[in-house]
C-alpha atoms as a PDB file:
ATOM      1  CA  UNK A   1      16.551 -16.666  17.262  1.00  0.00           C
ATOM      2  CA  UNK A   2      13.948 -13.758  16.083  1.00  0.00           C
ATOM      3  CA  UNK A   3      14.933 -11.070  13.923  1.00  0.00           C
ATOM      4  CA  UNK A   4      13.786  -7.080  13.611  1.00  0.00           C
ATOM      5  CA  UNK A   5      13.789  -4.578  10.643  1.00  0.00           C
ATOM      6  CA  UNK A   6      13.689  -0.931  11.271  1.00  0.00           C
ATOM      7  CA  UNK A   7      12.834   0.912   8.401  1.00  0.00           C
ATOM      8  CA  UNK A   8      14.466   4.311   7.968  1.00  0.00           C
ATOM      9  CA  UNK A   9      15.840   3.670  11.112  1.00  0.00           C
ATOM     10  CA  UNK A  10      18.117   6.636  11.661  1.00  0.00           C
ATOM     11  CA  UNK A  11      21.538   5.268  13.837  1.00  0.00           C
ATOM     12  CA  UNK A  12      19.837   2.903  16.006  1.00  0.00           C
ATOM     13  CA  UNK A  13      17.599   0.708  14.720  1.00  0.00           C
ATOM     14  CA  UNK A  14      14.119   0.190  17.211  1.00  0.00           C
ATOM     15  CA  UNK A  15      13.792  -3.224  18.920  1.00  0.00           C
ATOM     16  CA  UNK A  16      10.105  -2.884  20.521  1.00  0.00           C
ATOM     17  CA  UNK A  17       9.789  -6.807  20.308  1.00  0.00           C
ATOM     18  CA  UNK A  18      13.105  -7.194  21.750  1.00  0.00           C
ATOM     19  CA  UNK A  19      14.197  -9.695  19.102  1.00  0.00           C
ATOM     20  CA  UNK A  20      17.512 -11.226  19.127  1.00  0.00           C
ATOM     21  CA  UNK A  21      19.188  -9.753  15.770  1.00  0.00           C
ATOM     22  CA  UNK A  22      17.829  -5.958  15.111  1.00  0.00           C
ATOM     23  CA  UNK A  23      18.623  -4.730  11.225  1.00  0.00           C
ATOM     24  CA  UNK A  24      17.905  -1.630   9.764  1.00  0.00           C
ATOM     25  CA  UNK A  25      17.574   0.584   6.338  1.00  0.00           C
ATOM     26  CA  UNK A  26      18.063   3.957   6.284  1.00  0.00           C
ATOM     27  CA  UNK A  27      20.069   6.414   3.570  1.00  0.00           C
ATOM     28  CA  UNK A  28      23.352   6.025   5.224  1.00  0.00           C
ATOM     29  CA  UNK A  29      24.761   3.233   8.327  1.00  0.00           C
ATOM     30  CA  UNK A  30      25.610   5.777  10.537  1.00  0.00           C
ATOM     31  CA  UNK A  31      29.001   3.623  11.638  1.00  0.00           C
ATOM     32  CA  UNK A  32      26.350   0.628  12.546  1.00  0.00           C
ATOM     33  CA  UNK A  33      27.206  -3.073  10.740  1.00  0.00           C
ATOM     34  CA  UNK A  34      23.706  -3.816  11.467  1.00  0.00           C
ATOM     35  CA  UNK A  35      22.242  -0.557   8.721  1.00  0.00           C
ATOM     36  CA  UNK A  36      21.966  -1.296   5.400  1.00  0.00           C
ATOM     37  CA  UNK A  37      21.853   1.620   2.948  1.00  0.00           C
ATOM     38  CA  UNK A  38      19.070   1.406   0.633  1.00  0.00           C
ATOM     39  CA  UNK A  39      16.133   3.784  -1.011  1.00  0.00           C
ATOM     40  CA  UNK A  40      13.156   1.482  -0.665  1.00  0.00           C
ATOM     41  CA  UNK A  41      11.174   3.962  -2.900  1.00  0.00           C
ATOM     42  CA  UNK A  42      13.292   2.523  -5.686  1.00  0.00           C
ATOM     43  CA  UNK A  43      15.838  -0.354  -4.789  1.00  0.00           C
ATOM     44  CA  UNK A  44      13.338  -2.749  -2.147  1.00  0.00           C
ATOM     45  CA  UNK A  45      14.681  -3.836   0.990  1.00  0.00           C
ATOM     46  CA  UNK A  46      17.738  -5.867   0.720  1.00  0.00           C
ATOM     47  CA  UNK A  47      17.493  -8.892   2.746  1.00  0.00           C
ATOM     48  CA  UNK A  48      15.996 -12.463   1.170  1.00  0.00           C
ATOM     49  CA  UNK A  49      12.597 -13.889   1.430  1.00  0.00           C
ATOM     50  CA  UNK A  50      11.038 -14.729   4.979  1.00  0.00           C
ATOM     51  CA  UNK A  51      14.257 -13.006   6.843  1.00  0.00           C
ATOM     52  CA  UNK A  52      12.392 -11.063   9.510  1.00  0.00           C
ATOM     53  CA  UNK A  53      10.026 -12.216  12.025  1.00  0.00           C
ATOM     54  CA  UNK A  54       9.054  -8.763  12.972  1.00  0.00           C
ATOM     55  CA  UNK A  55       9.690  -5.473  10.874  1.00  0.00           C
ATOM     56  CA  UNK A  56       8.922  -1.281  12.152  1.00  0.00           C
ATOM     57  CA  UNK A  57       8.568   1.417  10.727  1.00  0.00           C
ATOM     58  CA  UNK A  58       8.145   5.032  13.155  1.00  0.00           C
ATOM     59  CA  UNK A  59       7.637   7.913  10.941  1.00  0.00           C
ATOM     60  CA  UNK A  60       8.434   6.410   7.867  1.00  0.00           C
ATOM     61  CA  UNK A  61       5.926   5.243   4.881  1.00  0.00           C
ATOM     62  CA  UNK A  62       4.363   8.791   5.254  1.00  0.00           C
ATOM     63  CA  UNK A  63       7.700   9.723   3.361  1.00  0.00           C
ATOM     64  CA  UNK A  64       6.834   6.822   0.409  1.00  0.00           C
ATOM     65  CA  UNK A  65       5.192   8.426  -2.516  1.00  0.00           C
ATOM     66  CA  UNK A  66       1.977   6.753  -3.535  1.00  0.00           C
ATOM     67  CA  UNK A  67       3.295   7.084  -7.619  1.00  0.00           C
ATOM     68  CA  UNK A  68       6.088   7.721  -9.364  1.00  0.00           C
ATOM     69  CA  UNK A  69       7.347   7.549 -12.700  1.00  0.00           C
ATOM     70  CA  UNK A  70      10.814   6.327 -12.739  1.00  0.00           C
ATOM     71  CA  UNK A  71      12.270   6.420 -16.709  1.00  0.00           C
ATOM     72  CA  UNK A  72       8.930   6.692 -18.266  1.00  0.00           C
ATOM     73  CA  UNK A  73       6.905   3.711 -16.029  1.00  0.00           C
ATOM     74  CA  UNK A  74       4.709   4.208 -13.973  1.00  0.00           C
ATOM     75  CA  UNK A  75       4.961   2.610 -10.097  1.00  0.00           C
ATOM     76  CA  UNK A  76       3.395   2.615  -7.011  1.00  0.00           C
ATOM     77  CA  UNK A  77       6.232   2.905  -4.672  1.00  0.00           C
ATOM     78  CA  UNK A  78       4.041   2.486  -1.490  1.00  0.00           C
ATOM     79  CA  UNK A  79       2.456  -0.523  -2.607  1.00  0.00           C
ATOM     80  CA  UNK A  80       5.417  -1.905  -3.740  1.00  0.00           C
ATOM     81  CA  UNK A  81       6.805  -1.344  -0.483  1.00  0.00           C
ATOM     82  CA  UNK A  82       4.148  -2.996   1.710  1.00  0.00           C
ATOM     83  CA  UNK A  83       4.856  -5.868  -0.687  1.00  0.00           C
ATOM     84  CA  UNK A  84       8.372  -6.433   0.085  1.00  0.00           C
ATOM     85  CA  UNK A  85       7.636  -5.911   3.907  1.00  0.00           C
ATOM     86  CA  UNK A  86       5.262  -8.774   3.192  1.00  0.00           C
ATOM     87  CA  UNK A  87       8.249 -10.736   1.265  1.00  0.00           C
ATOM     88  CA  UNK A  88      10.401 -10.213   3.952  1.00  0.00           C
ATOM     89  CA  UNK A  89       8.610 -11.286   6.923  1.00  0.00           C
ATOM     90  CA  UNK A  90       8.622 -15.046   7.904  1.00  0.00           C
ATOM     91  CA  UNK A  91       4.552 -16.300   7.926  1.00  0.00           C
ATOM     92  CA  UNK A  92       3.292 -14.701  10.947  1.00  0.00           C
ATOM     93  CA  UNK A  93       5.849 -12.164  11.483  1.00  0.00           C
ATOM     94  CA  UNK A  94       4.337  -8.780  12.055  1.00  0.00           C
ATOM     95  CA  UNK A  95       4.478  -5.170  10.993  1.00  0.00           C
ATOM     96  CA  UNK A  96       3.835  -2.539  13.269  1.00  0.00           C
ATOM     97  CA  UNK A  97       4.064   1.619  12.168  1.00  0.00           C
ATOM     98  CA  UNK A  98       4.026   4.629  13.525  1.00  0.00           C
ATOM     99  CA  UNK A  99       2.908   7.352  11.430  1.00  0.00           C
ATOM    100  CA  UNK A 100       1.382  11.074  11.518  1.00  0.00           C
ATOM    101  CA  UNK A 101      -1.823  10.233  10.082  1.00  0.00           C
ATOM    102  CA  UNK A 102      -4.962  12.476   8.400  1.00  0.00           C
ATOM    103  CA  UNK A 103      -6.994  14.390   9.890  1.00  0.00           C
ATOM    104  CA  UNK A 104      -4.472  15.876  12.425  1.00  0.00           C
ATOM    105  CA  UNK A 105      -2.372  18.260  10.544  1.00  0.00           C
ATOM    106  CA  UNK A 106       0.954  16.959  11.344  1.00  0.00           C
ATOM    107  CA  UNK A 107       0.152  14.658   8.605  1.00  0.00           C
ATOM    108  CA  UNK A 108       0.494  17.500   6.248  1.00  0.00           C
ATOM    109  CA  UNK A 109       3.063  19.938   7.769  1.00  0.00           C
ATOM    110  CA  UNK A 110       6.040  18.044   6.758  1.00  0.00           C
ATOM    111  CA  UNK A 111       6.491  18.687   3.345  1.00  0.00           C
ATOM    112  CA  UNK A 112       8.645  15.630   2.580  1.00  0.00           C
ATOM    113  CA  UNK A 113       5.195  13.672   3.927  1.00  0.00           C
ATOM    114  CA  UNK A 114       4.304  12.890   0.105  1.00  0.00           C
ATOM    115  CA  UNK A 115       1.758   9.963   1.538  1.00  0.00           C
ATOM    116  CA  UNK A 116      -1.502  10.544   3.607  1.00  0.00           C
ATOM    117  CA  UNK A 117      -3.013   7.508   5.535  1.00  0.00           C
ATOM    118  CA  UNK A 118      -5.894   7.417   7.391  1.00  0.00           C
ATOM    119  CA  UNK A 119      -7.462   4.397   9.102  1.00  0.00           C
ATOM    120  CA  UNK A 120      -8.984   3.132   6.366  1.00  0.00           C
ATOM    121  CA  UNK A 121      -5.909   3.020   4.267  1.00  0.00           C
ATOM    122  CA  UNK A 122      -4.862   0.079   6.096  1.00  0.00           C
ATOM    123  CA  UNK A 123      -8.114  -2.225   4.813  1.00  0.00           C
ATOM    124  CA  UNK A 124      -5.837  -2.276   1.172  1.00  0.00           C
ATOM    125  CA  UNK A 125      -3.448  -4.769   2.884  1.00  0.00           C
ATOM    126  CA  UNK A 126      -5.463  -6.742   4.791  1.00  0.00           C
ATOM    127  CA  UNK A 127      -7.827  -9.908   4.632  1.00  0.00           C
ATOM    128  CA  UNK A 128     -11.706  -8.945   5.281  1.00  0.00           C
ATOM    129  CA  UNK A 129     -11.004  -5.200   4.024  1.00  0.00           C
ATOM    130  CA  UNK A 130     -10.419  -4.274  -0.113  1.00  0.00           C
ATOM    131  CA  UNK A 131      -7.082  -5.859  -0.326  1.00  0.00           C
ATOM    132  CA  UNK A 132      -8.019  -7.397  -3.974  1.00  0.00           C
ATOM    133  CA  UNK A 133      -7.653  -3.863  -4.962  1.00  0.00           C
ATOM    134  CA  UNK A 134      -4.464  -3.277  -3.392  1.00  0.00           C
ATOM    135  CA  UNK A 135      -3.617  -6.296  -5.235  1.00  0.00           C
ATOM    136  CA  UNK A 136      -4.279  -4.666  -8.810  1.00  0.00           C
ATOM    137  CA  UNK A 137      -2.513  -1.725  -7.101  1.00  0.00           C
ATOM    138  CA  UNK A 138       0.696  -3.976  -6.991  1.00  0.00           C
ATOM    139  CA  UNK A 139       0.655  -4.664  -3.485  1.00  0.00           C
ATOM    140  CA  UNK A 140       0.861  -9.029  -3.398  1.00  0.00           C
ATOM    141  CA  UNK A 141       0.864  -9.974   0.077  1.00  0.00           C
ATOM    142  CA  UNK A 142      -2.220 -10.357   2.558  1.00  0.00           C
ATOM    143  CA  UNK A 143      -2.331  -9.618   6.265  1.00  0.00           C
ATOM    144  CA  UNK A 144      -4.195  -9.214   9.169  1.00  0.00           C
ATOM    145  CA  UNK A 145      -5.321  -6.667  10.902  1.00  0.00           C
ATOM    146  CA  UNK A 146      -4.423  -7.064  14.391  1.00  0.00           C
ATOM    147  CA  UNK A 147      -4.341  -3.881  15.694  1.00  0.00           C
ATOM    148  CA  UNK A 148      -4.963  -0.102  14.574  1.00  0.00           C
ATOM    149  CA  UNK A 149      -5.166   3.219  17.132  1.00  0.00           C
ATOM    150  CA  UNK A 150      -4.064   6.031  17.793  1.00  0.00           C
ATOM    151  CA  UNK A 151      -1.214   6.579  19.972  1.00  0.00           C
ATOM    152  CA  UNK A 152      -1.496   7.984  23.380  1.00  0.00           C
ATOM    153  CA  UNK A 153       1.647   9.682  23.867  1.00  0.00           C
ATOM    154  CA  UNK A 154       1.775  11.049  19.999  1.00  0.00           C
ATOM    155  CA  UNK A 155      -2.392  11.487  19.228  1.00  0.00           C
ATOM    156  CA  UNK A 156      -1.921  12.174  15.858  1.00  0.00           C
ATOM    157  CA  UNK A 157       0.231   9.253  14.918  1.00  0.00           C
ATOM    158  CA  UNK A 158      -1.904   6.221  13.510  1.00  0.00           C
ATOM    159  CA  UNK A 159      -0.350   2.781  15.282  1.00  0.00           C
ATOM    160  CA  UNK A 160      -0.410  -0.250  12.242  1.00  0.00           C
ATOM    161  CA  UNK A 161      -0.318  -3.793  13.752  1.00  0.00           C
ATOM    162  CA  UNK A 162      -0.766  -6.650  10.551  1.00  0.00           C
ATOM    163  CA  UNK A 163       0.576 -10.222  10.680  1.00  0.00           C
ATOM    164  CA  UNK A 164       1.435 -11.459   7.646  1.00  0.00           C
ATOM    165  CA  UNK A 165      -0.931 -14.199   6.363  1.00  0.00           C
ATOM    166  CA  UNK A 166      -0.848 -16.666   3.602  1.00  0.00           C
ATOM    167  CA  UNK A 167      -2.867 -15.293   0.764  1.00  0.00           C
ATOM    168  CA  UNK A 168      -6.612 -15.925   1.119  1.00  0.00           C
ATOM    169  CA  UNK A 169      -6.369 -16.788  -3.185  1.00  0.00           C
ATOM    170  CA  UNK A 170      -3.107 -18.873  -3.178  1.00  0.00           C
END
C-alpha cells in the first residue's frame, strides 16, 4: 500500500507515481475527503511522521516565503517546509517539484512567487551539496539528489527529484 501527498493541490490531488492512497493540502478541500486544509507557511503539514512514501509539489514552494516574522520571531518558512516534507516521507520516499525557476522570467511574473530557486538551490537539502547550512537554516532532513532538469513541455519550470536519506550526522 504506497501513499502520495500533493501539496497545494488544487481539487484533485496529482498521482504521477500512481500510489494507492493520494492526499492532498491545499487552502480549502474542494468537496474531496482526501484534501486537508492547511497553510504550510505557518501550520506544517498535518499528517504523522513517515506517512508518505512519495510527496509533489507542481507550482507550489515558489509561493513559500524564504522569511517571515510571525509575532515578533523570526522563521524560515521554506526551510521549515522542506523539513516537514522530509518528516513526512517514509526513508526512501521521494519528493519530486515542479516549479518556475530563475533565470526564465516566469519565475518572477507572478507576484505571489515570493521564492526564487535556481538549480543550485536544491544542493541546501541534499547530501554531497551545502546541506550543513541548510541545516543552521532550520531545514533537518538530508536527501539525495536524484534528479534535477528542466522540463520539456514547461522549459522554464525546474523538475526536483530527492529521496529522503538518513542523515549523513545521525
Amino acid at each position: 500500500m504506497t501513499r502520495t501527498l500533493d501539496l497545494g493541490c488544487g481539487g484533485e490531488p496529482k498521482n504521477p507515481f500512481n500510489a494507492d492512497e493520494v492526499y492532498g493540502i491545499d487552502l480549502d478541500t474542494f468537496g474531496n475527503e482526501n484534501i486537508r486544509i492547511a497553510d504550510v507557511i505557518t501550520d506544517g503539514i498535518p499528517f504523522e511522521d513517515g506517512y508518505f512514501d512519495y510527496v509533489t509539489g507542481y507550482d507550489f514552494i515558489e509561493h513559500i516565503p524564504r522569511l517571515l516574522y510571525i509575532d515578533g520571531q523570526r522563521r524560515a518558512p521554506f526551510m521549515e517546509l522542506m523539513g516537514e516534507i522530509w518528516r513526512v516521507l517514509k526513508m526512501d520516499g521521494i519528493l519530486k517539484t515542479h516549479t518556475p525557476a530563475v533565470p526564465y522570467t516566469q519565475a518572477f511574473q507572478d507576484p505571489t512567487h515570493v521564492n526564487f530557486i535556481t538549480e543550485a538551490t536544491v544542493s541546501y537539502f541534499c547530501r554531497g551539496g551545502m546541506v550543513s547550512l541548510g541545516n543552521l537554516y532550520g531545514f533537518d532532513g538530508e536527501f539525495e539528489l536524484l534528479n534535477q532538469h528542466w522540463d520539456e513541455q514547461y522549459s522554464y519550470h525546474l523538475v526536483w527529484e530527492l529521496r529522503k536519506v538518513a542523515r549523513s550526522d545521525s
